[in-house]
N, C-alpha and C. Protein backbone atom coordinates (compact mmCIF):
# COMPACT_ATOMS: atom_id res chain seq x y z
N UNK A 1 0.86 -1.19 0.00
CA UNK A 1 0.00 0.00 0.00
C UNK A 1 0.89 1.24 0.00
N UNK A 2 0.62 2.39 -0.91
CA UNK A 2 1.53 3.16 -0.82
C UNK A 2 0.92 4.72 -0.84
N UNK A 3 1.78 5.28 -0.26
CA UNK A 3 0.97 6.48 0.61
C UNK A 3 1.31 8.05 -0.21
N UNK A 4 0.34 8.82 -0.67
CA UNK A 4 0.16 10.23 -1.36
C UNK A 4 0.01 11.17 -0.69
N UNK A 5 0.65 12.34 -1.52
CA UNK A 5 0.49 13.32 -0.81
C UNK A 5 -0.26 14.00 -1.71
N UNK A 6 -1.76 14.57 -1.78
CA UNK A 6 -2.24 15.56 -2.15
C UNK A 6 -2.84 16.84 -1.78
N UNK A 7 -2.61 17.62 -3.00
CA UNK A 7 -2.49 19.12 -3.17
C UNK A 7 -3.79 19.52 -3.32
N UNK A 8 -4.53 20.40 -3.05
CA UNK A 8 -5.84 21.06 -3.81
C UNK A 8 -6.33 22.01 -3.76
N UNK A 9 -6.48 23.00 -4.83
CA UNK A 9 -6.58 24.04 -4.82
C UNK A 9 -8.05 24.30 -5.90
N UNK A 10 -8.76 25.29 -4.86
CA UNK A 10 -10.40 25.72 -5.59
C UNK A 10 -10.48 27.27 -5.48
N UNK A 11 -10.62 27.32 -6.47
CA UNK A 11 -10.99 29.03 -7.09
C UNK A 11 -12.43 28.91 -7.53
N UNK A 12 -12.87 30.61 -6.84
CA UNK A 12 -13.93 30.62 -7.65
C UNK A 12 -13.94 30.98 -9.73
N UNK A 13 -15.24 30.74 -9.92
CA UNK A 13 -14.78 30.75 -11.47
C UNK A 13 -14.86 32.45 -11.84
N UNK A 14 -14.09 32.41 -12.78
CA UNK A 14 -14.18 33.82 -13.34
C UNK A 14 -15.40 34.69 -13.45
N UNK A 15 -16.63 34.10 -13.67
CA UNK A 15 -17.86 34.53 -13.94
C UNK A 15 -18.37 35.20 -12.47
N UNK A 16 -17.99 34.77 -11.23
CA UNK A 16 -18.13 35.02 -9.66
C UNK A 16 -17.42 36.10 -9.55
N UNK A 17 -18.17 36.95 -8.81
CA UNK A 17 -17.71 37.94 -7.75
C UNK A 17 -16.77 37.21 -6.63
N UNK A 18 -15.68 37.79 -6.26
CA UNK A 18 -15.09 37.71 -5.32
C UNK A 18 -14.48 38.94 -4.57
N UNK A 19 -15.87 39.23 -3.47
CA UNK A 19 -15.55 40.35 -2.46
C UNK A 19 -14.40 40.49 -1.16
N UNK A 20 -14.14 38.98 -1.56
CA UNK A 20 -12.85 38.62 -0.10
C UNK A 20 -11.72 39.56 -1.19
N UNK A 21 -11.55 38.55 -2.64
CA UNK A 21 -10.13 39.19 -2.97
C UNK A 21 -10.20 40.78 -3.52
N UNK A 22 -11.29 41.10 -3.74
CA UNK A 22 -11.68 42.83 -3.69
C UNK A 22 -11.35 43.69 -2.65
N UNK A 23 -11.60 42.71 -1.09
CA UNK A 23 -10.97 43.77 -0.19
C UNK A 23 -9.81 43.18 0.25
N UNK A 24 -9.00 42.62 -0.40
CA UNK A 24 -7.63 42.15 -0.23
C UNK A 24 -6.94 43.10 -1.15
N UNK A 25 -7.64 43.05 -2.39
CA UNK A 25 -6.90 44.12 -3.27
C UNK A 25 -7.18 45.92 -2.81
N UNK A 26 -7.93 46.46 -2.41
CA UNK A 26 -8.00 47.28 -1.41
C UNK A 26 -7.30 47.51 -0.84
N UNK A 27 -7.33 46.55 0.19
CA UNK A 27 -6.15 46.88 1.12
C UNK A 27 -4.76 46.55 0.60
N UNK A 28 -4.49 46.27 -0.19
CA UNK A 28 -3.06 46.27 -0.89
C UNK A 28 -2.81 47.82 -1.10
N UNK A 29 -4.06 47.99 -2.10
CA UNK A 29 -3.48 49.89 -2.34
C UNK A 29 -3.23 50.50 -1.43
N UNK A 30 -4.37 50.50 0.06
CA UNK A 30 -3.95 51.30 0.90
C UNK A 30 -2.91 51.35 1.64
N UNK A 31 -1.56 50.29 0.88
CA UNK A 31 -0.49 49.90 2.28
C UNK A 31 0.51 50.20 0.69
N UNK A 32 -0.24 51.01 -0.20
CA UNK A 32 0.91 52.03 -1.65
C UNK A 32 1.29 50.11 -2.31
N UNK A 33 0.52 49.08 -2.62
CA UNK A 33 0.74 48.19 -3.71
C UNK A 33 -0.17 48.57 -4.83
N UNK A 34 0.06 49.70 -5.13
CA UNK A 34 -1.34 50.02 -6.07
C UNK A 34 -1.46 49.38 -7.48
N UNK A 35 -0.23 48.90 -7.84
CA UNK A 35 0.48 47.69 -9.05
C UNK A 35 -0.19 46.36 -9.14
N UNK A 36 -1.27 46.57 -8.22
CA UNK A 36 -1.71 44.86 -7.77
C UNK A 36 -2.98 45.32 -7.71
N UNK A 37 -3.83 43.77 -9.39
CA UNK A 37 -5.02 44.08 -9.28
C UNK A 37 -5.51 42.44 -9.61
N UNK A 38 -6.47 42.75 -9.78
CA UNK A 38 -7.41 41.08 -10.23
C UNK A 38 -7.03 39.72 -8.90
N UNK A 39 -7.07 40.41 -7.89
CA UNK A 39 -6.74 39.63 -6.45
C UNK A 39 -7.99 38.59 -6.76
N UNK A 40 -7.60 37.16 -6.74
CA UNK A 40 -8.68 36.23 -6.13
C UNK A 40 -8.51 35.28 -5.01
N UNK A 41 -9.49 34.77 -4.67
CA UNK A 41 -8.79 34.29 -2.95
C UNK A 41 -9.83 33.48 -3.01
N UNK A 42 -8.80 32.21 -2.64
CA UNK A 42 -9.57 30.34 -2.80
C UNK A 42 -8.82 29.93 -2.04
N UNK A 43 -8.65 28.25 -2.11
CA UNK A 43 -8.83 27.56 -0.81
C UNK A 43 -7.62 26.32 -1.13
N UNK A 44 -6.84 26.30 -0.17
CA UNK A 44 -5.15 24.86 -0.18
C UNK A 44 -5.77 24.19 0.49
N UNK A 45 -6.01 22.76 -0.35
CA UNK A 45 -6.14 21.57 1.12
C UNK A 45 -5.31 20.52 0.54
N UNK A 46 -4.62 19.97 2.21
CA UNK A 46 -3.63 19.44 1.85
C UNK A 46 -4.26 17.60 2.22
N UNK A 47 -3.95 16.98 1.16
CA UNK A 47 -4.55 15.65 2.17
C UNK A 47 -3.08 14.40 2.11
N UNK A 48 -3.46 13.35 2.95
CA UNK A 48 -2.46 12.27 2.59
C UNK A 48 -3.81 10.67 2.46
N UNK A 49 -3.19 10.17 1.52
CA UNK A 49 -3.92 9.21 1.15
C UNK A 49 -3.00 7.44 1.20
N UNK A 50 -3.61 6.97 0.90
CA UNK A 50 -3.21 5.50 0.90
C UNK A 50 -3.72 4.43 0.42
N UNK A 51 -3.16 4.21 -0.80
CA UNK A 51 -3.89 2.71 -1.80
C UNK A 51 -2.97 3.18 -2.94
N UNK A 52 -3.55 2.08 -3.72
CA UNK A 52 -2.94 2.05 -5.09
C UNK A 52 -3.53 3.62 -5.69
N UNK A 53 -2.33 3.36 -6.40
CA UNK A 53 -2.95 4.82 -7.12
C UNK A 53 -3.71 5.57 -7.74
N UNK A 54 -4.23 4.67 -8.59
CA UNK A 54 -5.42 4.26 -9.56
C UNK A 54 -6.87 4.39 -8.66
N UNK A 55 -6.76 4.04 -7.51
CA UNK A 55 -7.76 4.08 -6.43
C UNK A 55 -7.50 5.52 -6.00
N UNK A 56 -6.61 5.71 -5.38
CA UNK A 56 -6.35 7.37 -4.44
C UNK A 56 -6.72 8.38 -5.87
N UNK A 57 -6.55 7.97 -7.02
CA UNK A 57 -6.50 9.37 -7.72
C UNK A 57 -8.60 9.21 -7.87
N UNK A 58 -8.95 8.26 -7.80
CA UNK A 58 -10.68 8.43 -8.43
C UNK A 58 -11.30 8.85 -6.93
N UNK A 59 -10.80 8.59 -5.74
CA UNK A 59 -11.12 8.81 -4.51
C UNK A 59 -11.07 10.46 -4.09
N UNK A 60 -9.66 10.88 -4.89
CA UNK A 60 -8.96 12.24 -4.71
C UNK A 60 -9.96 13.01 -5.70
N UNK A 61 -10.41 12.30 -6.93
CA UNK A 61 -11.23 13.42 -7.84
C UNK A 61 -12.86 13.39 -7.17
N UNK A 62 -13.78 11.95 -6.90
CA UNK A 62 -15.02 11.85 -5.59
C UNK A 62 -14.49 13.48 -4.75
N UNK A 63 -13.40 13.25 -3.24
CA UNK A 63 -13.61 14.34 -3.35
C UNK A 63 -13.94 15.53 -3.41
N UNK A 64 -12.55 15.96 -4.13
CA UNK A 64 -12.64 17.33 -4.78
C UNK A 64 -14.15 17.72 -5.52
N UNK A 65 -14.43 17.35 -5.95
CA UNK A 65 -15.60 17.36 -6.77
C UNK A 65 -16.92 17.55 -5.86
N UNK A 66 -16.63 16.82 -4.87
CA UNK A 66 -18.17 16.72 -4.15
C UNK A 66 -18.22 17.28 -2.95
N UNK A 67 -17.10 17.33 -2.37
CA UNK A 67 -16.81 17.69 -0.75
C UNK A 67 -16.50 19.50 -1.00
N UNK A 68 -15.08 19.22 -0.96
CA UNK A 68 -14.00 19.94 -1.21
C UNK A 68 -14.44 21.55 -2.22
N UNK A 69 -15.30 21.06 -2.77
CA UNK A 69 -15.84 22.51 -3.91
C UNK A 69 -16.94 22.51 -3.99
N UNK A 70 -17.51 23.46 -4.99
CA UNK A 70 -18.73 23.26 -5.29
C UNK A 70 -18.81 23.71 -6.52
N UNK A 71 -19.09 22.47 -7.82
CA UNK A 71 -18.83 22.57 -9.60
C UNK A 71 -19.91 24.02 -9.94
N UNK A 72 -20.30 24.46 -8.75
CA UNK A 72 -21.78 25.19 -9.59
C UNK A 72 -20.42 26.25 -9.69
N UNK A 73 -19.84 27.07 -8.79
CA UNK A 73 -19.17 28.24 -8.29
C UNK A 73 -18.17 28.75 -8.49
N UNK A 74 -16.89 27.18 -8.35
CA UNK A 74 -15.54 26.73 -8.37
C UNK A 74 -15.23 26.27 -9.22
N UNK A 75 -14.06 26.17 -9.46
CA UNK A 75 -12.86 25.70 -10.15
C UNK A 75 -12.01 24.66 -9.09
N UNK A 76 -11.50 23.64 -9.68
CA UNK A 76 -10.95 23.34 -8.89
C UNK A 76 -9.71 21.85 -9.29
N UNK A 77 -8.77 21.88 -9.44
CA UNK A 77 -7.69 20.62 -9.77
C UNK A 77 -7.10 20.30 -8.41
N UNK A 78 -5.92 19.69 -8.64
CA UNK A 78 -5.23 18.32 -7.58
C UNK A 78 -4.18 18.13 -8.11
N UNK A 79 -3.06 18.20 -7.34
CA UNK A 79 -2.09 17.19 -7.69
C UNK A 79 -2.05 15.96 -6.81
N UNK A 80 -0.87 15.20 -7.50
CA UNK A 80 -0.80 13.87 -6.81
C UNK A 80 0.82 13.45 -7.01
N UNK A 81 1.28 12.94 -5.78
CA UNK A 81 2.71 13.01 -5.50
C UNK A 81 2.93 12.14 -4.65
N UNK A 82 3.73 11.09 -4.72
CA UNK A 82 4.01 9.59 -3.79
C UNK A 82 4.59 10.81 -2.56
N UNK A 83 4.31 10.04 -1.66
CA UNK A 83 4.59 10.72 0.12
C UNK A 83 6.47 10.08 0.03
C-alpha cells in the first residue's frame, strides 16, 4: 500500500464575484501596492492518502468534486505526488 500526498486548490470561477479578494486588493493599495489588481482568494487543502494509485486518484477526484468545492461556483484541480 503506498501512501500520497495531495495538493488542492479551488478558485472561484471567473464569472463570480469575489468580495474577499476585492478587499484584499483594497487593502493592498492602501499599504501604496497600487500595481496589484485582479486579487482572487480560494482555498489549499492538503490531504495524505493510501492505496494504489489508480484508487487514491478516483477517490482524490469523488472528493474534490463533491466535498471539497462546489462545480456550480468553483474551479478546482489536484495534484498527486508519492509521500
Amino acid at each position: 500500500m503506498s501512501t500520497y500526498k495531495a495538493k488542492v486548490f479551488v478558485t472561484l470561477k471567473p464569472s463570480i464575484l469575489d468580495p474577499q479578494g476585492r478587499t484584499v486588493e483594497r487593502a493592498l493599495s492602501h499599504l501604496e501596492h497600487g500595481n496589484v489588481s485582479g486579487v482572487r482568494v480560494g482555498k489549499y487543502i492538503e490531504l495524505t492518502l493510501h492505496g494504489r494509485r489508480e484508487d487514491v486518484e478516483a477517490q482524490l477526484r469523488d472528493i474534490t468534486e463533491n466535498v471539497l468545492s462546489n462545480p456550480v461556483m468553483e474551479d478546482a484541480h489536484w495534484e498527486l505526488e508519492g509521500a
